[in-house]
C-alpha atoms as a PDB file:
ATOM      1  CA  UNK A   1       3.730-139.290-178.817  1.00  0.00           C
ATOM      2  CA  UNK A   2       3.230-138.096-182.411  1.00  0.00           C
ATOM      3  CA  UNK A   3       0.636-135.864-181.373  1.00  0.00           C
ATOM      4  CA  UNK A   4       3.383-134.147-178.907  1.00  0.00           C
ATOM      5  CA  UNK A   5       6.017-133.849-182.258  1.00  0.00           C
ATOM      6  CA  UNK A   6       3.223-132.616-184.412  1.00  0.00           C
ATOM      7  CA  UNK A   7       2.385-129.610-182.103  1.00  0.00           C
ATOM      8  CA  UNK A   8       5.870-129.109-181.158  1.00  0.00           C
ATOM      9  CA  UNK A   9       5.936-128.649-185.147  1.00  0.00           C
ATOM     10  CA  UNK A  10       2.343-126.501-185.925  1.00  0.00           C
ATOM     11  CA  UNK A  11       3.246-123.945-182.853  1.00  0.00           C
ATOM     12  CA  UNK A  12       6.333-123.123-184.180  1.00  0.00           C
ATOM     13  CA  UNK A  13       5.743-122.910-187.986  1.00  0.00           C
ATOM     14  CA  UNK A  14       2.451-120.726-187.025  1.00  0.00           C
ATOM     15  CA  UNK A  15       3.826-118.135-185.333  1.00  0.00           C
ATOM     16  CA  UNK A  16       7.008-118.046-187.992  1.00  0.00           C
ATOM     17  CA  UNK A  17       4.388-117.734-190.831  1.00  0.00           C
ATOM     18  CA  UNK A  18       2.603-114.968-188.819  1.00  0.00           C
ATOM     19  CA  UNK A  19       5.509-113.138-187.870  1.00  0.00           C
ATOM     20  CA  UNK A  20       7.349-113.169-191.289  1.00  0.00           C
ATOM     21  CA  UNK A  21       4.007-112.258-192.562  1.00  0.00           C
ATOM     22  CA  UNK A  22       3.756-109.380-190.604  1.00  0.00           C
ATOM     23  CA  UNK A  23       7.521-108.015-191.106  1.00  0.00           C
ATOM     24  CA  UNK A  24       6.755-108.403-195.126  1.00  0.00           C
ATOM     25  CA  UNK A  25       3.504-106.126-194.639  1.00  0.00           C
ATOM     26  CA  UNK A  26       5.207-104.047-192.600  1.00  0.00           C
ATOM     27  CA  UNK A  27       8.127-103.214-195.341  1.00  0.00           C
ATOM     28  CA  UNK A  28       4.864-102.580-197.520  1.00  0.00           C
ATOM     29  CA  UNK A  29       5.129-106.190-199.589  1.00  0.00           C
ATOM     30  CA  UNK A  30       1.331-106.433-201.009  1.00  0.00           C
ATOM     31  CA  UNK A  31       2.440-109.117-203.562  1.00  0.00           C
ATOM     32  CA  UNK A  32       0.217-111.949-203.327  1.00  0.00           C
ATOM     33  CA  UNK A  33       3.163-114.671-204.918  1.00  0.00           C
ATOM     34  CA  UNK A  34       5.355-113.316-202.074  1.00  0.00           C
ATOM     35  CA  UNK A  35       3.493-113.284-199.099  1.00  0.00           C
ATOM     36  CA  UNK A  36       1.876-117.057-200.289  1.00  0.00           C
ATOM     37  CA  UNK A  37       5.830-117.570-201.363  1.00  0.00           C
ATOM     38  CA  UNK A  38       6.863-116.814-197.805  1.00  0.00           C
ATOM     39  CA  UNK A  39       4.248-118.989-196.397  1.00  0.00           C
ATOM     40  CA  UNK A  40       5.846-122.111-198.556  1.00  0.00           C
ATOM     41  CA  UNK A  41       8.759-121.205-197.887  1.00  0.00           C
ATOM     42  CA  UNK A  42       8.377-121.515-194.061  1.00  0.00           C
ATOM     43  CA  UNK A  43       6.528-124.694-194.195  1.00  0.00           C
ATOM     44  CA  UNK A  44       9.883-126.251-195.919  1.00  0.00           C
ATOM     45  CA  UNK A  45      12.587-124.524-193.529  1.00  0.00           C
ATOM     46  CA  UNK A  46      10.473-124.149-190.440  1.00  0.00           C
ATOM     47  CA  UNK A  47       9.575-127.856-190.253  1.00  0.00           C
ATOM     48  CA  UNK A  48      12.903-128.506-191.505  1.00  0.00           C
ATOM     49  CA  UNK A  49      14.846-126.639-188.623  1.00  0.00           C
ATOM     50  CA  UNK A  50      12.687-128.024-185.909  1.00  0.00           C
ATOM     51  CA  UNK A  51      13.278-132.035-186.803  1.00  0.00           C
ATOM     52  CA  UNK A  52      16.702-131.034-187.236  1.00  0.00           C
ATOM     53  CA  UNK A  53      16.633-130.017-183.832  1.00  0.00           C
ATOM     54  CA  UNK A  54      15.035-132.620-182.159  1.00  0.00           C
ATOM     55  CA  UNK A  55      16.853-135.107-183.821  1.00  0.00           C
ATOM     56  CA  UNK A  56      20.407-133.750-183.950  1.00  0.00           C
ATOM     57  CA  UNK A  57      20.465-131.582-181.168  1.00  0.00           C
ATOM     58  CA  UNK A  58      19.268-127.998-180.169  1.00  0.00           C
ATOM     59  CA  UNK A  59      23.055-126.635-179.183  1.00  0.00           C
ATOM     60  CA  UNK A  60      24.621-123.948-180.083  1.00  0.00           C
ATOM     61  CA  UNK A  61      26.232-124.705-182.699  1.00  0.00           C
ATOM     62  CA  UNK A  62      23.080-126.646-184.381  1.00  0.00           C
ATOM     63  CA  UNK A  63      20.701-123.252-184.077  1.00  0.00           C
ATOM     64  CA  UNK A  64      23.573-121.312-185.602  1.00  0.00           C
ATOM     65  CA  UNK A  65      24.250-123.617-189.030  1.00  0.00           C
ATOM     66  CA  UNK A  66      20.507-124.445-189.049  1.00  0.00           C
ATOM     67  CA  UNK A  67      19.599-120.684-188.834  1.00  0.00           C
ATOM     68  CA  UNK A  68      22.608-119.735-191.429  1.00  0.00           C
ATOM     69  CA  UNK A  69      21.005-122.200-194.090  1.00  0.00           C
ATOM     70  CA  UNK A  70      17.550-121.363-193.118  1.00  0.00           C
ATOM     71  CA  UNK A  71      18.458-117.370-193.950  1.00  0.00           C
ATOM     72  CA  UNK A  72      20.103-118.641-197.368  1.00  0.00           C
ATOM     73  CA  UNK A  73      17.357-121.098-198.550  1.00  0.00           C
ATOM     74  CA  UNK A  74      14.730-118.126-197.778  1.00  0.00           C
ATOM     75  CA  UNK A  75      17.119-115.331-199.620  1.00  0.00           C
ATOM     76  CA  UNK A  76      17.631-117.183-202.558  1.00  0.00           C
ATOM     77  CA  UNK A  77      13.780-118.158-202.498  1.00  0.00           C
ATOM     78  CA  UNK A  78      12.694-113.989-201.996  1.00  0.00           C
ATOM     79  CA  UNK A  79      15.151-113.491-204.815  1.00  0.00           C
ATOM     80  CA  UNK A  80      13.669-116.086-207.285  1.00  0.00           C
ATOM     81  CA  UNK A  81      10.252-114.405-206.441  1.00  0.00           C
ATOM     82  CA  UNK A  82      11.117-110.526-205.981  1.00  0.00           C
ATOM     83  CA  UNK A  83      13.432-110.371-208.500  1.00  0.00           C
ATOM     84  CA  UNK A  84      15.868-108.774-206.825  1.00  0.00           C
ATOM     85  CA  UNK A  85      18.569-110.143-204.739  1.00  0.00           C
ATOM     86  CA  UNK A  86      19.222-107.481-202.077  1.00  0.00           C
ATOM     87  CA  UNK A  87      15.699-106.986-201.840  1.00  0.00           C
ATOM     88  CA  UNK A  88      16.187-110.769-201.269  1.00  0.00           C
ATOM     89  CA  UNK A  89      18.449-111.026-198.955  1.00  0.00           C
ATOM     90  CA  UNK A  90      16.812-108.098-196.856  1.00  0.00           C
ATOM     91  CA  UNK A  91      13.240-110.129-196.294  1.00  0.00           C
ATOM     92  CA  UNK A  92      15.431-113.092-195.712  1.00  0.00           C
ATOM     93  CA  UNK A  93      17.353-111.339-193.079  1.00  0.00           C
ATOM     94  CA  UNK A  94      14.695-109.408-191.475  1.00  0.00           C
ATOM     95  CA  UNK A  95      12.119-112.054-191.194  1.00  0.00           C
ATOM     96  CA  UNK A  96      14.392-114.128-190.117  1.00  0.00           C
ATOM     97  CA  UNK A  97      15.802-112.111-187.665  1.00  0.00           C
ATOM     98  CA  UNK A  98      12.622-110.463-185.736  1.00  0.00           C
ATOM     99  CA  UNK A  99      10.694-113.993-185.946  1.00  0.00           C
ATOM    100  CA  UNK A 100      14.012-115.544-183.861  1.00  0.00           C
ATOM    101  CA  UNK A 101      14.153-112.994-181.313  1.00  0.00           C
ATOM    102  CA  UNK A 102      10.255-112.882-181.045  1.00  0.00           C
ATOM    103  CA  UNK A 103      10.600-116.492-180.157  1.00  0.00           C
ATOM    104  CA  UNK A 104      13.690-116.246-177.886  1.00  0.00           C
ATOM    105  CA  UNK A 105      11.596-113.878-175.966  1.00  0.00           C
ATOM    106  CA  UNK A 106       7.970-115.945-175.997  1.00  0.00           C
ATOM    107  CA  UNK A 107      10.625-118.868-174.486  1.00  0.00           C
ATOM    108  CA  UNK A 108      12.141-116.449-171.722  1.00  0.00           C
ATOM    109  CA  UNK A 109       8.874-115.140-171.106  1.00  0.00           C
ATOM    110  CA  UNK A 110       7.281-118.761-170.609  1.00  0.00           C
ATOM    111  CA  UNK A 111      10.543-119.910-168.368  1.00  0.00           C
ATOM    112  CA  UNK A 112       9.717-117.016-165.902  1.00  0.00           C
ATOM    113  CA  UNK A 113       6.111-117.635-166.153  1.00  0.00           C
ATOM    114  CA  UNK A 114       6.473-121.710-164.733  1.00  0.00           C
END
């Protein structure tokens, strides 16, 4: 059984570290302190998210606060390290954004698959 939670954490927090990764390269971030920053950062609010999930629900309205605060911790986090807060709030939002989807459409992809 904890075997099962700790993959159901790893999978997850991998591909959100790889995505958010790649968006940050992709907007042309080369800054070791933010890319190993974002990496932290993930580990904290990815891991976070998920056991907040599994242990208070995956509804609706659960994804949508735990996303909200998930976008804020990681905005105010970019801004600390970046140094500027739309900048910030940008990588937050972004990141954020394309690593949800990516993994709203890995989940569709894997319901038609079975």
């Amino acid at each position: 059984m904890q075997g099962l939670m700790v993959m159901r954490l790893l999978w997850p927090l991998a591909a959100t570290i790889v995505i958010e990764l790649g968006v940050l390269l992709y907007l042309g971030e080369r800054r070791g302190k933010v890319l190993w920053g974002s990496v932290a950062v993930n580990i904290l609010t990815n891991v976070s998210l998920n056991l907040w999930a599994v242990y208070v629900g995956s509804g609706l309205e659960t994804v949508v606060v735990g996303e909200l605060l998930v976008v804020l911790v990681e905005a105010l986090w970019f801004w600390w390290l970046v140094g500027d807060k739309c900048q910030g709030v940008v990588y937050s939002l972004l990141c954020n954004a394309i690593s949800f989807l990516m993994g709203e459409v890995f989940i569709i992809v894997i319901s038609v698959l079975t």
